[in-house]
N, C-alpha and C. Protein backbone atom coordinates (compact mmCIF):
# COMPACT_ATOMS: atom_id res chain seq x y z
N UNK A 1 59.05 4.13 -119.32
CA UNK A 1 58.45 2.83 -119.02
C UNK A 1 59.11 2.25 -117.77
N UNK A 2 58.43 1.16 -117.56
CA UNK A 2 59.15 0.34 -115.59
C UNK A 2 60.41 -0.32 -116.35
N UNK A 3 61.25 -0.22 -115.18
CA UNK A 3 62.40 -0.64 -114.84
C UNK A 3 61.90 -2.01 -114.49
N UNK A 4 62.00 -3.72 -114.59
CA UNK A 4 61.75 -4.90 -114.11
C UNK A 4 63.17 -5.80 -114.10
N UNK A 5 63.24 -6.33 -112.77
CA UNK A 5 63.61 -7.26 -112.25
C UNK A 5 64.04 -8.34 -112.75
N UNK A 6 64.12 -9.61 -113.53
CA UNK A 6 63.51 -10.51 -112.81
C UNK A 6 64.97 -11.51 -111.81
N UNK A 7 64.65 -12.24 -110.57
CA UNK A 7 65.32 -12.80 -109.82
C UNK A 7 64.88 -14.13 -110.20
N UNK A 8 66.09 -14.92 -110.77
CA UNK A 8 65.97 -16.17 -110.91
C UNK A 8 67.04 -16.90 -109.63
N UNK A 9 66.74 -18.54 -109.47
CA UNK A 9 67.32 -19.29 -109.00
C UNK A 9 68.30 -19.74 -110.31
N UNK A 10 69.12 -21.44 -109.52
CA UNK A 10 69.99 -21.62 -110.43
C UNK A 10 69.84 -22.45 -111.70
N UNK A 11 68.31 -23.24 -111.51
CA UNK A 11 67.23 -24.08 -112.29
C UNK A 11 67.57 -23.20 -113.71
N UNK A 12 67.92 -24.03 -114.59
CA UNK A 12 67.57 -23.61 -116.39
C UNK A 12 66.20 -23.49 -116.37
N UNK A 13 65.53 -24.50 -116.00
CA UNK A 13 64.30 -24.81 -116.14
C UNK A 13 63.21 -23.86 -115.14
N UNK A 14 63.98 -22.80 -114.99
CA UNK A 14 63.07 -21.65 -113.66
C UNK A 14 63.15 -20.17 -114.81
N UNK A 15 64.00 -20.62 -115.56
CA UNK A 15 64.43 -19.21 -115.77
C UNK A 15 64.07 -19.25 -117.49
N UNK A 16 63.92 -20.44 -118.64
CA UNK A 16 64.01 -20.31 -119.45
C UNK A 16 62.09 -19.81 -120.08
N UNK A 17 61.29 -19.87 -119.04
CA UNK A 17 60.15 -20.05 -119.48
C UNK A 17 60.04 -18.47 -119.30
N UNK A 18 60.88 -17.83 -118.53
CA UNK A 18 60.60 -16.39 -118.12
C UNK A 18 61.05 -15.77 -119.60
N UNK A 19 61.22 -15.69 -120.47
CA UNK A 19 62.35 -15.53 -121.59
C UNK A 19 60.80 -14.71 -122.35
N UNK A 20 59.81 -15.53 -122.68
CA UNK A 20 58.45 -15.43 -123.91
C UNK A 20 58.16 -13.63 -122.75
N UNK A 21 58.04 -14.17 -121.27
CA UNK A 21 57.61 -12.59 -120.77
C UNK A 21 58.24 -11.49 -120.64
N UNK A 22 59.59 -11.63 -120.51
CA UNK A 22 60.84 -10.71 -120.72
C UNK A 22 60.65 -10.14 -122.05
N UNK A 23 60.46 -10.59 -122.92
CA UNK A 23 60.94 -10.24 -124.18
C UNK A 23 59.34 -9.59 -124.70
N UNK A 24 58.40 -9.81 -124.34
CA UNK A 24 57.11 -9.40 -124.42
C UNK A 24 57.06 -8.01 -123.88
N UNK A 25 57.40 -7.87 -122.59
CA UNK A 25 57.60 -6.96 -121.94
C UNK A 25 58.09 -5.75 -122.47
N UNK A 26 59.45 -6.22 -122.84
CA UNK A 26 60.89 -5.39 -123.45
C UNK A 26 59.69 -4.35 -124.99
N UNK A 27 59.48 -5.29 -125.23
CA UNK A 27 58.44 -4.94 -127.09
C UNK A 27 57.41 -3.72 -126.20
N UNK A 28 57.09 -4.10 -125.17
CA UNK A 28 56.49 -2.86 -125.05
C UNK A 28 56.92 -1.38 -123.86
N UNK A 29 58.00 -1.30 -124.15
CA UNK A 29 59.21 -0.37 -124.15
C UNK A 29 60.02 -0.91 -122.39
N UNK A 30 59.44 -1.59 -121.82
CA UNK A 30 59.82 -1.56 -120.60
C UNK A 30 61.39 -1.96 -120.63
N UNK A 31 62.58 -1.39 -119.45
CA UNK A 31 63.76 -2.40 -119.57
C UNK A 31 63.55 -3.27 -118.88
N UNK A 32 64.12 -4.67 -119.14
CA UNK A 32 64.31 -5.73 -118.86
C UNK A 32 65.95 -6.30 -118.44
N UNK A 33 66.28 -6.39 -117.21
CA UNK A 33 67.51 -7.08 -116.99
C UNK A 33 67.23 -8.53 -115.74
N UNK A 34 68.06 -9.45 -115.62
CA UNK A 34 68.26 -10.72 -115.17
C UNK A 34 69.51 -10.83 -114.16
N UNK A 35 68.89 -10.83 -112.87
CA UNK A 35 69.90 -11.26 -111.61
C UNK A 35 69.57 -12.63 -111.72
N UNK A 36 71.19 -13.19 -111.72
CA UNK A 36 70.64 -14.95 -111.27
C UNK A 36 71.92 -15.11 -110.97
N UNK A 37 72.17 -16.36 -110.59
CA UNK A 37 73.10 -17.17 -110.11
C UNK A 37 74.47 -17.34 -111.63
N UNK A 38 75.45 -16.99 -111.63
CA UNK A 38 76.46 -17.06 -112.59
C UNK A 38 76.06 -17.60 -113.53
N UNK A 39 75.91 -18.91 -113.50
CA UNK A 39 75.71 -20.56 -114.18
C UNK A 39 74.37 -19.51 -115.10
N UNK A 40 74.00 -18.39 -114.93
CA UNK A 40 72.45 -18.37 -116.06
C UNK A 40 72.97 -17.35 -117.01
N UNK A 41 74.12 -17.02 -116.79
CA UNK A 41 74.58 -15.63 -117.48
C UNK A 41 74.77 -16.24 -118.90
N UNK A 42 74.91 -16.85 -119.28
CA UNK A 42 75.44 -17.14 -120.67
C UNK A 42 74.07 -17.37 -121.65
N UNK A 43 73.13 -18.16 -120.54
CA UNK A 43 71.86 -18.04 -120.89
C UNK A 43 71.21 -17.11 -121.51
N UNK A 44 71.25 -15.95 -120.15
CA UNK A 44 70.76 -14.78 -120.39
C UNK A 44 70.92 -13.98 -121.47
N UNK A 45 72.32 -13.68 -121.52
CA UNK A 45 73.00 -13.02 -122.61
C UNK A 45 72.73 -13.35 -124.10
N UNK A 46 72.37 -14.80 -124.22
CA UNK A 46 71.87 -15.48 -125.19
C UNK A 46 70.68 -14.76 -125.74
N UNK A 47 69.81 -14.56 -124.99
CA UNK A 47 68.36 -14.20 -125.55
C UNK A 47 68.37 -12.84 -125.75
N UNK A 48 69.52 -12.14 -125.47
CA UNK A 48 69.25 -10.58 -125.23
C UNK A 48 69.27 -9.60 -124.06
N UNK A 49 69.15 -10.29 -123.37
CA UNK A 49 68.83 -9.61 -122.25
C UNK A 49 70.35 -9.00 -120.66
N UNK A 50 70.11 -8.25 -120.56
CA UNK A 50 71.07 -8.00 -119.27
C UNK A 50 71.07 -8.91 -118.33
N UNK A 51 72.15 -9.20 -117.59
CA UNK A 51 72.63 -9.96 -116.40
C UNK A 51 73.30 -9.30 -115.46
N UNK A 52 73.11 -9.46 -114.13
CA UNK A 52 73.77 -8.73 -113.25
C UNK A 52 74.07 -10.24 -112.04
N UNK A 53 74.96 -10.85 -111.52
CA UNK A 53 75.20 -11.63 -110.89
C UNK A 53 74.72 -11.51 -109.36
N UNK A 54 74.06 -12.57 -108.71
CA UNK A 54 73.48 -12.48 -107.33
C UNK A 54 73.87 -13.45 -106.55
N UNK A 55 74.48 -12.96 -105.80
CA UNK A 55 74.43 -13.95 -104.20
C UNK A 55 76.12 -14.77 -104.59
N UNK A 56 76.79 -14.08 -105.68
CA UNK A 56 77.91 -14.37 -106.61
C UNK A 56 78.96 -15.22 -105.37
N UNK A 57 79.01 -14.80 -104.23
CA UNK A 57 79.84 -15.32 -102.86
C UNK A 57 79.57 -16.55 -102.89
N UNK A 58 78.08 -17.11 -102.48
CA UNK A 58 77.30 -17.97 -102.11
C UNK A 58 77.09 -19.06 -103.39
N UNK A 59 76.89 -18.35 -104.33
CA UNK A 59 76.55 -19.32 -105.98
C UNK A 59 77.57 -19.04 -106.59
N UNK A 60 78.82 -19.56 -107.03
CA UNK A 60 79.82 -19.22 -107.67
C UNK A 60 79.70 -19.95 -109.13
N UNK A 61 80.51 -19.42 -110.20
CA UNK A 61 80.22 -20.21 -111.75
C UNK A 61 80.52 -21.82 -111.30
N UNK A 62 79.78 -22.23 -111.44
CA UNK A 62 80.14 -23.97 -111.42
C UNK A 62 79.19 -24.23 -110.57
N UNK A 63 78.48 -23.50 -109.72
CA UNK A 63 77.84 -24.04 -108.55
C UNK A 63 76.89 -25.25 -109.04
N UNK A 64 75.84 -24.44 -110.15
CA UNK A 64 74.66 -25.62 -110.76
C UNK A 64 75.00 -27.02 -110.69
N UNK A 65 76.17 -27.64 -111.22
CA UNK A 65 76.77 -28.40 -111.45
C UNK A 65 76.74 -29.16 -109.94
N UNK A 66 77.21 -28.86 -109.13
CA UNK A 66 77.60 -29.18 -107.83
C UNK A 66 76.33 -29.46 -107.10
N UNK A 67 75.26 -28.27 -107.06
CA UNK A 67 74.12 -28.69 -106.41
C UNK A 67 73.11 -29.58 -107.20
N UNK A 68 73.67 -30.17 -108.43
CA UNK A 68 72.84 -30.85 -109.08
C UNK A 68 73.03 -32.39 -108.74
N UNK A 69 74.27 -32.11 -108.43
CA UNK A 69 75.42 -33.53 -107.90
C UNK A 69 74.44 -33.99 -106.63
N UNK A 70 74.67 -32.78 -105.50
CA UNK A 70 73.97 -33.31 -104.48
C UNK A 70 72.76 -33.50 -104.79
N UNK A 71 71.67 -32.83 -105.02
CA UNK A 71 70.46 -33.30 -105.04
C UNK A 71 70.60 -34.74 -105.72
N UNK A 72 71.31 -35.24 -106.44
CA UNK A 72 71.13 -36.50 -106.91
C UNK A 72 71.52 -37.67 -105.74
N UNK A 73 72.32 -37.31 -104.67
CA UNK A 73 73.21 -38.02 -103.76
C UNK A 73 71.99 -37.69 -102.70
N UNK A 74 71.35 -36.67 -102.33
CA UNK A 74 70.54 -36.84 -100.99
C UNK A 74 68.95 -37.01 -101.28
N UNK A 75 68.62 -37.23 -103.12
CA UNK A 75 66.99 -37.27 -103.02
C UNK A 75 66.25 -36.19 -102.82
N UNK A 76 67.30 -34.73 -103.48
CA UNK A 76 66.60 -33.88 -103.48
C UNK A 76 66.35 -32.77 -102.21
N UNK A 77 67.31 -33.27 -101.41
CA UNK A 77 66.95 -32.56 -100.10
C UNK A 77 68.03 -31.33 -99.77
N UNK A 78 68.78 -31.16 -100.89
CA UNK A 78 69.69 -30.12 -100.66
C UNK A 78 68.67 -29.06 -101.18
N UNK A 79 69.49 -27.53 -100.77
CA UNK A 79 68.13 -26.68 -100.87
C UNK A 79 68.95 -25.29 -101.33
N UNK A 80 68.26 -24.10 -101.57
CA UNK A 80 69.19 -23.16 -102.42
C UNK A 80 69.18 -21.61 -101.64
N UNK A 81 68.97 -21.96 -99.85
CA UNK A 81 68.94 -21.20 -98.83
C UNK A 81 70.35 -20.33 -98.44
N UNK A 82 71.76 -20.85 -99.05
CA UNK A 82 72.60 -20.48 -98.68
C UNK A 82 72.80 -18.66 -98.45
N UNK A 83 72.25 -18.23 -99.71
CA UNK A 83 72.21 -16.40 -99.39
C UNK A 83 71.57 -15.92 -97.63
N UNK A 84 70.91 -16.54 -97.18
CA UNK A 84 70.13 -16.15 -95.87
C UNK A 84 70.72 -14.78 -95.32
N UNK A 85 72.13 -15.50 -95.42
CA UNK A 85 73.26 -14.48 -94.02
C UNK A 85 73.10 -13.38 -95.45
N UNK A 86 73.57 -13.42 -96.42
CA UNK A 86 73.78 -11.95 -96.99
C UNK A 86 72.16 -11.00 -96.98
N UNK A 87 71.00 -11.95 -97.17
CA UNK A 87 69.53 -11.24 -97.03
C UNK A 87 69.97 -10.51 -95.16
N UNK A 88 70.16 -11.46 -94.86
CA UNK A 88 70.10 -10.57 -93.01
C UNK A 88 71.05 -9.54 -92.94
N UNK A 89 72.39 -9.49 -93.50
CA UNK A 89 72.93 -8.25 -93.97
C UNK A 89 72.66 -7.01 -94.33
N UNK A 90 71.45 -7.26 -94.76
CA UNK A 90 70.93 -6.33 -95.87
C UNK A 90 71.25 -6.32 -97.28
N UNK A 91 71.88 -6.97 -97.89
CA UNK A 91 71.77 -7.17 -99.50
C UNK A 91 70.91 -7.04 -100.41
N UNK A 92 69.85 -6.97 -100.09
CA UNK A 92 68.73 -6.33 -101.20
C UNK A 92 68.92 -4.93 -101.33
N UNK A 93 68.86 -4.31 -99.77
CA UNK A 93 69.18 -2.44 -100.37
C UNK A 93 70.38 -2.25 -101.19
N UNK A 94 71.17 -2.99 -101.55
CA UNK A 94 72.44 -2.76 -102.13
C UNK A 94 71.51 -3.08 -103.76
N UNK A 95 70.77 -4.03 -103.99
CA UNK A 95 69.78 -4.36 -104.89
C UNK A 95 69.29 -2.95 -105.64
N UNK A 96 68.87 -2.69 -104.55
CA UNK A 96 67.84 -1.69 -104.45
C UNK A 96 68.51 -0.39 -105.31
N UNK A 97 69.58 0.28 -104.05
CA UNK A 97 69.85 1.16 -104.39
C UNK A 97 70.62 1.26 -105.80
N UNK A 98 71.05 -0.02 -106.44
CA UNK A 98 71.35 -0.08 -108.14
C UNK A 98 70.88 -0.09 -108.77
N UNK A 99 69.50 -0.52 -109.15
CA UNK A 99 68.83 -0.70 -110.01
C UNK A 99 67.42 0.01 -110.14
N UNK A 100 66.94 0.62 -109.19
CA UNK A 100 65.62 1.21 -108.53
C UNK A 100 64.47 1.03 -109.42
N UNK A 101 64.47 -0.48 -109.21
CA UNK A 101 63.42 -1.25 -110.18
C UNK A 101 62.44 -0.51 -110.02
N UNK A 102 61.38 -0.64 -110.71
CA UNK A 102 59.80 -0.91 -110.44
C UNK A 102 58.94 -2.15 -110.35
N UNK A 103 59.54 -2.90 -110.79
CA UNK A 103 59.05 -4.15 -110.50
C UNK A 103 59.91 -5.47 -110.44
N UNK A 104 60.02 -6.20 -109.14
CA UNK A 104 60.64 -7.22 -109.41
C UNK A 104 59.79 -8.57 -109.96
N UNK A 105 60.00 -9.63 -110.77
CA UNK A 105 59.48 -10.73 -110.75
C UNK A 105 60.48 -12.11 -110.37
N UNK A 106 60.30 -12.90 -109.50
CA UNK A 106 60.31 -13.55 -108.82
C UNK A 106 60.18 -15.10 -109.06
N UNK A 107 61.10 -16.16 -109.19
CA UNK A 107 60.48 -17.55 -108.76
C UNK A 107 59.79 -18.16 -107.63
N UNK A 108 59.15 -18.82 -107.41
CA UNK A 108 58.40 -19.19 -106.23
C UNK A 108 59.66 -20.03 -105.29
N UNK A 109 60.71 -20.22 -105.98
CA UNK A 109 61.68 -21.27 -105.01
C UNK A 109 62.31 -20.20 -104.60
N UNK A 110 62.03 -18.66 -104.21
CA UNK A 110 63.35 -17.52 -103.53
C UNK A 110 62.03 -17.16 -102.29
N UNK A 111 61.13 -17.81 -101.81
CA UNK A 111 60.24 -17.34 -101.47
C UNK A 111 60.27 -16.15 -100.27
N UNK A 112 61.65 -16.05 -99.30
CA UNK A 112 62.05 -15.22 -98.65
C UNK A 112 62.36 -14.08 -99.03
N UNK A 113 63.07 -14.06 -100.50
CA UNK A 113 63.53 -12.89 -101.12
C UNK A 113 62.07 -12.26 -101.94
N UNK A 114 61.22 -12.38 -101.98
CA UNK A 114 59.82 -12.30 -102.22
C UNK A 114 59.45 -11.29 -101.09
N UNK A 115 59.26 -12.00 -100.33
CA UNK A 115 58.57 -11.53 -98.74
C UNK A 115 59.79 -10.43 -98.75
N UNK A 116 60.97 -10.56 -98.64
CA UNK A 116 61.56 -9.74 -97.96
C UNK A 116 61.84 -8.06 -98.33
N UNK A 117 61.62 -8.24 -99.85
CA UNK A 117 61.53 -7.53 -101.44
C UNK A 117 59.98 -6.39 -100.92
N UNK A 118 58.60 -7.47 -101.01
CA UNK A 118 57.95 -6.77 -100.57
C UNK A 118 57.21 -6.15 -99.49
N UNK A 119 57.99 -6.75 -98.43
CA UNK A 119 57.32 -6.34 -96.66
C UNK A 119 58.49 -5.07 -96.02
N UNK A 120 60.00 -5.47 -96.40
CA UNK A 120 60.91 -5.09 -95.74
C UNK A 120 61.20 -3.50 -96.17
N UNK A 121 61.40 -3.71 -97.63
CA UNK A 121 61.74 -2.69 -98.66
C UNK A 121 60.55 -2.00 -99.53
N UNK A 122 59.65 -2.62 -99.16
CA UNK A 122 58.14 -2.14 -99.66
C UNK A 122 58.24 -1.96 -101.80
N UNK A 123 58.67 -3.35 -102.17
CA UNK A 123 58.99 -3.29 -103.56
C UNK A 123 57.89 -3.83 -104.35
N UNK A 124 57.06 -3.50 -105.22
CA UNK A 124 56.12 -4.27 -105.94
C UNK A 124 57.37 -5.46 -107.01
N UNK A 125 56.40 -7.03 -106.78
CA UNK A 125 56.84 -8.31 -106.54
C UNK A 125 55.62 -8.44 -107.44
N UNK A 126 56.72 -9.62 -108.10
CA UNK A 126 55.24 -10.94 -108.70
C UNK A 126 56.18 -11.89 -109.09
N UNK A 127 55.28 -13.37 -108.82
CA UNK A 127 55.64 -14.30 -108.47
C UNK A 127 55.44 -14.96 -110.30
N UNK A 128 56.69 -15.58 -110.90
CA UNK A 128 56.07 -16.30 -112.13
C UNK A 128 56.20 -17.75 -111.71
N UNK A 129 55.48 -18.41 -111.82
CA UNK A 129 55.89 -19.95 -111.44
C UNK A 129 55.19 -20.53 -113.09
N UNK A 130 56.21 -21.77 -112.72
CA UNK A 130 56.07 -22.62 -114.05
C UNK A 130 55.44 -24.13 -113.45
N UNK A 131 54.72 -23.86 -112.55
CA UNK A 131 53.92 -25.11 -111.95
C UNK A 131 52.58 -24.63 -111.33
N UNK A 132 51.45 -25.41 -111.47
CA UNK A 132 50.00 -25.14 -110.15
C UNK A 132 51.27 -25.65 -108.97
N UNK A 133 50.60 -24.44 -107.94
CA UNK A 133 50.99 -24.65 -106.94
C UNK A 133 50.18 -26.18 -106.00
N UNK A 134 50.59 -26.55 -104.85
CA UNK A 134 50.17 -27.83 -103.95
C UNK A 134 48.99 -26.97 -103.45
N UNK A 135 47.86 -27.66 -103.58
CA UNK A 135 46.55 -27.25 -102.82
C UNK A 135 46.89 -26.84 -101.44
N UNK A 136 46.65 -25.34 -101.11
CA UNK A 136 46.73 -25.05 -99.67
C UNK A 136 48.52 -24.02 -99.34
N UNK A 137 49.08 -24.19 -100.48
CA UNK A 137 50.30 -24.16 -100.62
C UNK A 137 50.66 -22.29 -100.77
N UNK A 138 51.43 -22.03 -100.03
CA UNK A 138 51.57 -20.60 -100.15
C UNK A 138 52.96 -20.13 -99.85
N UNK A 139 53.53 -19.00 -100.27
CA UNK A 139 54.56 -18.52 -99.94
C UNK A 139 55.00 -18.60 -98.66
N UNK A 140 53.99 -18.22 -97.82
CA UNK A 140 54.34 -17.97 -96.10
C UNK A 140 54.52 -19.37 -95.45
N UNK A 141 54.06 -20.49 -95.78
CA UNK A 141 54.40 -21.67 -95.47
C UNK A 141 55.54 -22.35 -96.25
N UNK A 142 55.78 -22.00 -97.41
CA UNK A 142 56.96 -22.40 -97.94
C UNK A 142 57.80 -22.10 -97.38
N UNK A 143 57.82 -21.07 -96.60
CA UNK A 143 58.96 -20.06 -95.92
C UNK A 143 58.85 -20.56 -94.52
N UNK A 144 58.05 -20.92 -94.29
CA UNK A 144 57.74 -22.05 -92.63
C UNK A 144 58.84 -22.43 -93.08
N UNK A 145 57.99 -23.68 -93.96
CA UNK A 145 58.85 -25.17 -94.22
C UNK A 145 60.72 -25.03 -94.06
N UNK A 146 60.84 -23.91 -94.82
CA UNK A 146 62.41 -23.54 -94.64
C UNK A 146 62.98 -23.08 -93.84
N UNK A 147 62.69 -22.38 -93.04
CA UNK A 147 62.96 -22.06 -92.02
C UNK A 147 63.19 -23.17 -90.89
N UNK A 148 62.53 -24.11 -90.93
CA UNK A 148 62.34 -25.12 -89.62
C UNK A 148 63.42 -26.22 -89.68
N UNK A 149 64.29 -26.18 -91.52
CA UNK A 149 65.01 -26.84 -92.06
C UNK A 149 66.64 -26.27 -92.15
N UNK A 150 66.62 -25.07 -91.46
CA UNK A 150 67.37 -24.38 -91.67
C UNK A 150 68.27 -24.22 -90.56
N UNK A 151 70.23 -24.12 -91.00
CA UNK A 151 70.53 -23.95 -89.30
C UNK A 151 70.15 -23.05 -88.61
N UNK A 152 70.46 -23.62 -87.32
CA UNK A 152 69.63 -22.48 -86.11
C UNK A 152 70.51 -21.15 -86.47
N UNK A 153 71.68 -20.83 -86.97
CA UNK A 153 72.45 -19.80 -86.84
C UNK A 153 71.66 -18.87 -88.02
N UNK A 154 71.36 -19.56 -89.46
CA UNK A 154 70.27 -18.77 -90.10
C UNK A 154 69.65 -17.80 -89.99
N UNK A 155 68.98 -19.05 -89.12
CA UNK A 155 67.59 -18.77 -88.65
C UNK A 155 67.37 -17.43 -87.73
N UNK A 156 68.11 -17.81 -86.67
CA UNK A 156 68.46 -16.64 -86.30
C UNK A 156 68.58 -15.34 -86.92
N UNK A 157 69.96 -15.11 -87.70
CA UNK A 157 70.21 -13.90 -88.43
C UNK A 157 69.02 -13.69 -88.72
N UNK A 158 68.47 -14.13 -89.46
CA UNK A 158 67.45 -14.13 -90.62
C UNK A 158 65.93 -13.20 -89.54
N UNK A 159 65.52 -13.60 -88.37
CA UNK A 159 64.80 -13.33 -87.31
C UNK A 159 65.76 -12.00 -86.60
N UNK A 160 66.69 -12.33 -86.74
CA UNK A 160 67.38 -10.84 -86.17
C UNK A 160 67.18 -9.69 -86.49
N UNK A 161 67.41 -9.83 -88.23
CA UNK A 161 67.44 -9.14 -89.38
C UNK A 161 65.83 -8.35 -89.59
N UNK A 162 64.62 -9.31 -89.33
CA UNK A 162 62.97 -8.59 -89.01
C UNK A 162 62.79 -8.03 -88.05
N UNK A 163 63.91 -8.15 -87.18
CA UNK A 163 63.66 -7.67 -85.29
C UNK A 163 64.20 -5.99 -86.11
N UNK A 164 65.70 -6.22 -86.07
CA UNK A 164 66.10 -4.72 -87.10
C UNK A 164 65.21 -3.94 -88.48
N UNK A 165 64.47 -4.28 -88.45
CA UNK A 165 63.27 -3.81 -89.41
C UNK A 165 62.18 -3.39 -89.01
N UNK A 166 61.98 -3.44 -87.38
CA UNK A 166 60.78 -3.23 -86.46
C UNK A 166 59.49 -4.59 -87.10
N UNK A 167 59.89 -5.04 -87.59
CA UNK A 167 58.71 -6.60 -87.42
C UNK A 167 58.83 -7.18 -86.14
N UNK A 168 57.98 -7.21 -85.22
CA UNK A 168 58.11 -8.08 -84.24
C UNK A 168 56.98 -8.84 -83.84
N UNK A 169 56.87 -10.18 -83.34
CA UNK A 169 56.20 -11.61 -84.11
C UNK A 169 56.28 -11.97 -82.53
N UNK A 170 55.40 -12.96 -82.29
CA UNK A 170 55.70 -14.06 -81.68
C UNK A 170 55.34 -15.59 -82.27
N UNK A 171 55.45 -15.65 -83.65
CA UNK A 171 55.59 -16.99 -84.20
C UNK A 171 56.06 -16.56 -85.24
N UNK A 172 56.68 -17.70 -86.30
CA UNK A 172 56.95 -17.68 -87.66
C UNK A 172 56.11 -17.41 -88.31
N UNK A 173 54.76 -17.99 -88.22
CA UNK A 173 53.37 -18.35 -88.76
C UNK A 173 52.82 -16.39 -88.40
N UNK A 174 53.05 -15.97 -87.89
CA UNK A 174 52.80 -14.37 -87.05
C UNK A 174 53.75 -13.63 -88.34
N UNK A 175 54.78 -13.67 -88.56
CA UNK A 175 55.88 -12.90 -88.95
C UNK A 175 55.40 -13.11 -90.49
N UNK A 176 55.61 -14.59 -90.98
CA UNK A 176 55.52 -14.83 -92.51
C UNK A 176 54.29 -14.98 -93.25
């Protein structure tokens, strides 16, 4: 049976609804394991399921806590982009070459690691979201939006990192 993914953010509330399809899944022989941010491991482990820690540099145990702080102090405008530099690294083939999923599934708030999962590394992706999306609203513009919000040094890597992949663009809107 497939090997599946799934990549959560650091949201309880991103990851607990994935639990009814994980476990659905699992019943019909597939394995099931859970990359997320530290702060979900106890979660995870809870329901059954494997954990493997992601972006562990960048999201350390306690982080949730901290970015929950800020979003309360800036109105929401802190954002959960920090992995960028390890994606432009290459950190997914390190992904990759451990686990040699067959399928990853995905939150709609990693929307780069999405794109990057299935354009870069050519990985079958699916997106679970626990919301209707905004009329008009799509991955490739979500990934605008962040990008334009993002430091220029990012940004860069991040554009470096598709140049080293043979993607070559002359807009964001071209590339994503």
């Amino acid at each position: 049976m497939a090997k599946i993914l799934f990549i959560i953010d650091v949201e309880e509330g991103h990851i607990l609804p994935t639990f009814s399809l994980a476990e659905a899944l699992r019943k019909k022989g597939h394995s099931i394991s859970y990359l997320s941010v530290l702060d979900n491991e106890d979660l995870v482990h809870q329901y059954g399921f494997d954990f493997f820690p992601l972006f562990e540099n960048v999201y350390p145990k306690g982080f949730r806590k901290e970015y929950q702080r800020r979003m309360n102090e800036d109105g929401g405008m802190s954002d959960l982009k920090g992995h960028m530099h390890d994606i432009a690294e290459g950190y997914y083939q390190s992904i990759l070459d451990r686990f040699h999923a067959d399928l990853f599934i995905l939150t709609p708030w990693l929307p780069f690691d999405a794109l990057i999962l299935h354009y870069i590394y050519k990985s079958n992706i699916a997106i679970f979201s626990t919301y209707p999306r905004e009329k008009n609203e799509t991955i490739s513009s979500g990934c605008i939006r962040d990008v334009m919000k993002m430091p220029a040094d990012d940004s860069y890597r991040l554009i470096e990192f598709f140049s080293r992949q043979g993607l070559f663009f002359n807009s964001l809107h071209q590339l994503l």
